[in-house]
N, C-alpha and C. Protein backbone atom coordinates (compact mmCIF):
# COMPACT_ATOMS: atom_id res chain seq x y z
N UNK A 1 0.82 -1.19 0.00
CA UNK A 1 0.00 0.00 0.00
C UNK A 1 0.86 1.26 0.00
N UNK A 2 1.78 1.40 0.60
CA UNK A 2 2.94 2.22 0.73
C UNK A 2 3.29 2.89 -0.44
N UNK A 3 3.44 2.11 -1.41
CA UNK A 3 4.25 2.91 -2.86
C UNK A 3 2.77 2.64 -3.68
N UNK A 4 1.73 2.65 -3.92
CA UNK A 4 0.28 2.97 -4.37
C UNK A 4 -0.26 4.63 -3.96
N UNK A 5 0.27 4.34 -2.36
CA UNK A 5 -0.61 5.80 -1.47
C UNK A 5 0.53 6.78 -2.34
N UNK A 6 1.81 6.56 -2.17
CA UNK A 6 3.31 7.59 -2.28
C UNK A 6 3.30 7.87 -4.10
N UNK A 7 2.53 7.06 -4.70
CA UNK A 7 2.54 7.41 -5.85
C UNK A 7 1.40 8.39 -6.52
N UNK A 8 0.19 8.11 -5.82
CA UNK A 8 -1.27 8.74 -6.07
C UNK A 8 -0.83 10.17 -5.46
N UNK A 9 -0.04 10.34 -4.29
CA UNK A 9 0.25 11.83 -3.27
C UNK A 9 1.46 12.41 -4.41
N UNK A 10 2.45 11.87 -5.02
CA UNK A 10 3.17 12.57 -5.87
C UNK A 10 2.92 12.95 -7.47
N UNK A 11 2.09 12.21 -7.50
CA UNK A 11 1.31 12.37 -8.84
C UNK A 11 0.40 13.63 -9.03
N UNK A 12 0.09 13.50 -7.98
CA UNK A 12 -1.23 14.74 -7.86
C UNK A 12 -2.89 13.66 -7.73
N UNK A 13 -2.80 12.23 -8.27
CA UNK A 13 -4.13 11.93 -8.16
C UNK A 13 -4.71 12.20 -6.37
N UNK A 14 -4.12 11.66 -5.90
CA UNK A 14 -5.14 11.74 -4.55
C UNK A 14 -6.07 13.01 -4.66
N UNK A 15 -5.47 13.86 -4.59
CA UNK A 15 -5.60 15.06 -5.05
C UNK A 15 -7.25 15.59 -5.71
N UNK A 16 -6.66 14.83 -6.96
CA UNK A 16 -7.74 14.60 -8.03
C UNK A 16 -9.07 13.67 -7.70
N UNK A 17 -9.10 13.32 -6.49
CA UNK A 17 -10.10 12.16 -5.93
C UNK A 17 -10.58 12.56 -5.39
N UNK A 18 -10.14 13.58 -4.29
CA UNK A 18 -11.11 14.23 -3.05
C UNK A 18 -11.36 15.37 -3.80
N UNK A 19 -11.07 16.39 -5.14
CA UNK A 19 -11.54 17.49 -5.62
C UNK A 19 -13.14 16.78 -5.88
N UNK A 20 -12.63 15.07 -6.87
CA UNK A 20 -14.27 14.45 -7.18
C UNK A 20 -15.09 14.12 -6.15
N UNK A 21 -14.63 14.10 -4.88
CA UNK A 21 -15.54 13.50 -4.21
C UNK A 21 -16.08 15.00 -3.26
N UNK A 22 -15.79 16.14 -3.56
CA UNK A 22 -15.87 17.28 -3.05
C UNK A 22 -16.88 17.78 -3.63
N UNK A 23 -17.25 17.51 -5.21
CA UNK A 23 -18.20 17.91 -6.41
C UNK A 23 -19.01 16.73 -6.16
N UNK A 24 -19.15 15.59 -5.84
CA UNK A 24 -20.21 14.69 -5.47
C UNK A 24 -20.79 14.94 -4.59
N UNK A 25 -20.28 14.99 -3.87
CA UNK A 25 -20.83 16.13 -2.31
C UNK A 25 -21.53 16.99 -2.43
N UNK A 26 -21.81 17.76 -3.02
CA UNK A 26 -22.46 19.41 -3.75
C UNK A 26 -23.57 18.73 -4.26
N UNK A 27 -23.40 17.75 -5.25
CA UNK A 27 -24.07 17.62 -6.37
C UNK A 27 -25.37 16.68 -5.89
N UNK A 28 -24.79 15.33 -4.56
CA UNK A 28 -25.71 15.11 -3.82
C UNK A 28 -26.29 15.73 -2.78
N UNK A 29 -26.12 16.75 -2.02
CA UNK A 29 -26.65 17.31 -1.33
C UNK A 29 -27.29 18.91 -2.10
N UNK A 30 -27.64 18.98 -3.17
CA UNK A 30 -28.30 20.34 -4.34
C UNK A 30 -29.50 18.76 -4.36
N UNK A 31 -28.98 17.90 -4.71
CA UNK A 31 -30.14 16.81 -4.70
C UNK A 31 -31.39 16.45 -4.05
N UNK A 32 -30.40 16.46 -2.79
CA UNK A 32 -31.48 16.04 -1.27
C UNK A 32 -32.44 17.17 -1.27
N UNK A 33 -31.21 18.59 -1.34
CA UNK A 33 -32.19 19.95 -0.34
C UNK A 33 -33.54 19.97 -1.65
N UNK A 34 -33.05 20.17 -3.15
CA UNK A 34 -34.03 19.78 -4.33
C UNK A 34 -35.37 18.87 -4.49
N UNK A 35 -35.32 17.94 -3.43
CA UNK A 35 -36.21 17.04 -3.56
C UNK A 35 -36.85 17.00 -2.14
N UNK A 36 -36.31 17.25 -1.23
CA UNK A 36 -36.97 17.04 -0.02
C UNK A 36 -36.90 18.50 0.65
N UNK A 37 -36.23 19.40 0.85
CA UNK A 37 -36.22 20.76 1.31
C UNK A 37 -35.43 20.13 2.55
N UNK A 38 -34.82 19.44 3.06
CA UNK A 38 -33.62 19.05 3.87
C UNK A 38 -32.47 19.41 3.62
N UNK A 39 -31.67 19.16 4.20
CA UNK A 39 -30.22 19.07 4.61
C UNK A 39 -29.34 20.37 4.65
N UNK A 40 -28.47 20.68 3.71
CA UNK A 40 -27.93 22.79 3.31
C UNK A 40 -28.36 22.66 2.43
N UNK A 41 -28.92 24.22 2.71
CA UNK A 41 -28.94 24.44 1.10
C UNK A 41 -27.50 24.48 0.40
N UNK A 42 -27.60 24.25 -0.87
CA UNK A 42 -26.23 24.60 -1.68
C UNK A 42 -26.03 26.06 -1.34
N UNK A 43 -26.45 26.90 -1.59
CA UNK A 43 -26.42 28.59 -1.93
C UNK A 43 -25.50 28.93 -0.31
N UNK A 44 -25.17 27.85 0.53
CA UNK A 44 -25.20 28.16 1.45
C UNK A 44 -23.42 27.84 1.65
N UNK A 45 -23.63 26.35 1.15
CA UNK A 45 -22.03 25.94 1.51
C UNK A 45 -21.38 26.27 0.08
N UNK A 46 -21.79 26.69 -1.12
CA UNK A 46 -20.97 26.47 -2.11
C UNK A 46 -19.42 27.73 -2.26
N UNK A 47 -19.57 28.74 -1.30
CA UNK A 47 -18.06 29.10 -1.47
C UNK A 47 -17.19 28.57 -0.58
N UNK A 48 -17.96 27.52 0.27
CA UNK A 48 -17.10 26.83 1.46
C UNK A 48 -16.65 26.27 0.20
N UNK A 49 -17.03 25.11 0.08
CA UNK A 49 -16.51 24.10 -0.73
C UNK A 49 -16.19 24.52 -1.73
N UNK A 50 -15.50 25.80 -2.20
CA UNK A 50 -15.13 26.49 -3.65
C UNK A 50 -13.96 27.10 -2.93
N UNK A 51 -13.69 27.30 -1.25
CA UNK A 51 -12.49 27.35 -0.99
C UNK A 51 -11.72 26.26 -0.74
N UNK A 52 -12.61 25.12 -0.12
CA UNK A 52 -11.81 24.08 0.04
C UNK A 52 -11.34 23.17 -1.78
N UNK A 53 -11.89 23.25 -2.72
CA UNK A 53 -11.91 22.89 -3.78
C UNK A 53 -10.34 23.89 -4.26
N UNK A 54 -9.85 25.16 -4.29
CA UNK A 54 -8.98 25.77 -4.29
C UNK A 54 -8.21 25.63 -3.39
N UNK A 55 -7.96 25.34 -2.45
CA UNK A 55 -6.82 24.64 -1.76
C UNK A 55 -6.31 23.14 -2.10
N UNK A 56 -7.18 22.46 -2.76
CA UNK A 56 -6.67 21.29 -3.33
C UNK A 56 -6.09 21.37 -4.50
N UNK A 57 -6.87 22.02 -5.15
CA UNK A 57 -6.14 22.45 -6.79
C UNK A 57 -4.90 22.78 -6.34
N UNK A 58 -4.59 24.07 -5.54
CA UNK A 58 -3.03 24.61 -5.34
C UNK A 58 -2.03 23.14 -5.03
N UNK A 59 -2.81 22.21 -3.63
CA UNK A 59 -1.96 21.61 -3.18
C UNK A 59 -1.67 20.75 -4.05
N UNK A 60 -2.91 20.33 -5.25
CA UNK A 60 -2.48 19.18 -6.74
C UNK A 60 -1.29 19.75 -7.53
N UNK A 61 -1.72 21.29 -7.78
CA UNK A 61 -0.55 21.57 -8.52
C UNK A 61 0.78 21.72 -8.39
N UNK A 62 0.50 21.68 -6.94
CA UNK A 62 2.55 22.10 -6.37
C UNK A 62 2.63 20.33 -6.45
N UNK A 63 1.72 19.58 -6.05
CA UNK A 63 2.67 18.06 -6.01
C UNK A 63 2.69 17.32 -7.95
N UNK A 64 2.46 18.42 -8.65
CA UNK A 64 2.54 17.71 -9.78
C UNK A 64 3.63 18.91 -10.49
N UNK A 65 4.49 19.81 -9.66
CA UNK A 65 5.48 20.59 -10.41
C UNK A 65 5.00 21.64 -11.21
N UNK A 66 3.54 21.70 -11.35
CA UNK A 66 3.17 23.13 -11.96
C UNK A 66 3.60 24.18 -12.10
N UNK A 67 3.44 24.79 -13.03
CA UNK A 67 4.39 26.36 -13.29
C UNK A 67 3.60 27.24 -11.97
N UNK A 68 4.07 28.01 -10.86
CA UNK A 68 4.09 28.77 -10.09
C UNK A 68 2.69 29.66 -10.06
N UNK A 69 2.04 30.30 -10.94
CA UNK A 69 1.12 30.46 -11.38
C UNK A 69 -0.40 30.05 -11.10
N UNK A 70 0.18 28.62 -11.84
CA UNK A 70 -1.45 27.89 -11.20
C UNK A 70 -1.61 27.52 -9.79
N UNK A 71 -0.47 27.39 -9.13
CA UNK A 71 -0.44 27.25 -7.41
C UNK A 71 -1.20 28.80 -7.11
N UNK A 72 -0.67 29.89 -7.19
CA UNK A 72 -0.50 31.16 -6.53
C UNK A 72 -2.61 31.08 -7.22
N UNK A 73 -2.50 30.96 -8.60
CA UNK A 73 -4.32 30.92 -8.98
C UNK A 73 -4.86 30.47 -8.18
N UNK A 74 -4.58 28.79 -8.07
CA UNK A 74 -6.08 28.16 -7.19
C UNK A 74 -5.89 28.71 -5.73
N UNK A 75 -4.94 28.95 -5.14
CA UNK A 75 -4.83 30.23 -3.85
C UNK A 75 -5.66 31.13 -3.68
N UNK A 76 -5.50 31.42 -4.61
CA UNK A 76 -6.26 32.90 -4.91
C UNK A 76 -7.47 33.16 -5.04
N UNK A 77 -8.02 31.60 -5.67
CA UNK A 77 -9.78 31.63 -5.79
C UNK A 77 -9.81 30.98 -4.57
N UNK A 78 -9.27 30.00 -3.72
CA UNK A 78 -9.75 29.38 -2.17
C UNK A 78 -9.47 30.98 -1.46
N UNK A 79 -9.05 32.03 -1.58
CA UNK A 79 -8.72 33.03 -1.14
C UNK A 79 -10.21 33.69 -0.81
N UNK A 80 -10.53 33.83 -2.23
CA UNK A 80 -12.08 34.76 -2.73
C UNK A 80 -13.32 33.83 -2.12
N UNK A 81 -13.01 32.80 -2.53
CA UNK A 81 -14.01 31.93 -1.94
C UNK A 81 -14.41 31.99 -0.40
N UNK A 82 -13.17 32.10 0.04
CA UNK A 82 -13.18 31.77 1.51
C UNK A 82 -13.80 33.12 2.13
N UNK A 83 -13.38 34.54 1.84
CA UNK A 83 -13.65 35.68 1.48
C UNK A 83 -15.15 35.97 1.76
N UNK A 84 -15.71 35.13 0.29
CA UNK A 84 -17.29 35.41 -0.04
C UNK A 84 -17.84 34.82 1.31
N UNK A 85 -17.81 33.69 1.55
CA UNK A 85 -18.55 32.65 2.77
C UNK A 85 -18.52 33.25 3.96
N UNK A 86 -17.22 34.29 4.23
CA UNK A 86 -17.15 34.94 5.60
C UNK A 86 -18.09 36.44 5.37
N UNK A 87 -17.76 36.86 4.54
CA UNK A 87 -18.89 37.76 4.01
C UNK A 87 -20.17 37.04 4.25
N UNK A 88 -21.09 36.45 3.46
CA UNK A 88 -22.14 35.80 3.71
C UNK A 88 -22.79 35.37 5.22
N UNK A 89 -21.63 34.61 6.49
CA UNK A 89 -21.74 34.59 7.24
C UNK A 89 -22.17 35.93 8.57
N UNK A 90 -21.25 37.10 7.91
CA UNK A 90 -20.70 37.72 9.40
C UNK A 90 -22.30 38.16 9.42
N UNK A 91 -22.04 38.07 11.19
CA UNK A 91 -23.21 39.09 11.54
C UNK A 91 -22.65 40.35 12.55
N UNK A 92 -23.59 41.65 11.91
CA UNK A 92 -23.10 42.78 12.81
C UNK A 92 -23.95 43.11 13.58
């Protein structure tokens, strides 16, 4: 298991697994709240999970050697993202 896990973490897939299972997440729970009026709404968590979705991109791209750029980008939108959601949240 050792050189499977060490290869998926240097590759960038792991990476690439929890971004999909981050968009399954969304996509089943827009589902639930859609059909039953349960669970979050989407409108609610989607810049959470649009910052956490940008912190993976950055951390995929630095473990796959990416030009400097696309690290400092997906930063930058988990930045805004994170941004919007605290906006949305604060109360004064």
């Amino acid at each position: 298991m050792g050189p499977l896990m060490e290869a998926l973490v240097t590759s960038g897939r792991a990476f690439d697994v929890v971004i999909a299972f981050t968009a399954v997440e969304l996509l089943i729970l827009s589902v639930l709240w859609r059909r039953t009026g349960r669970g979050v709404a989407p409108a609610s968590i989607m810049a959470n999970l649009g910052a956490a979705a940008g912190l993976l991109l950055a951390a995929r791209a630095h473990a796959a050697d990416a030009e400097w750029f696309w690290v400092a980008g997906a930063l930058i939108l988990a930045l805004v993202c994170h941004l919007a959601d605290l906006a949305r949240q604060w109360r004064w």
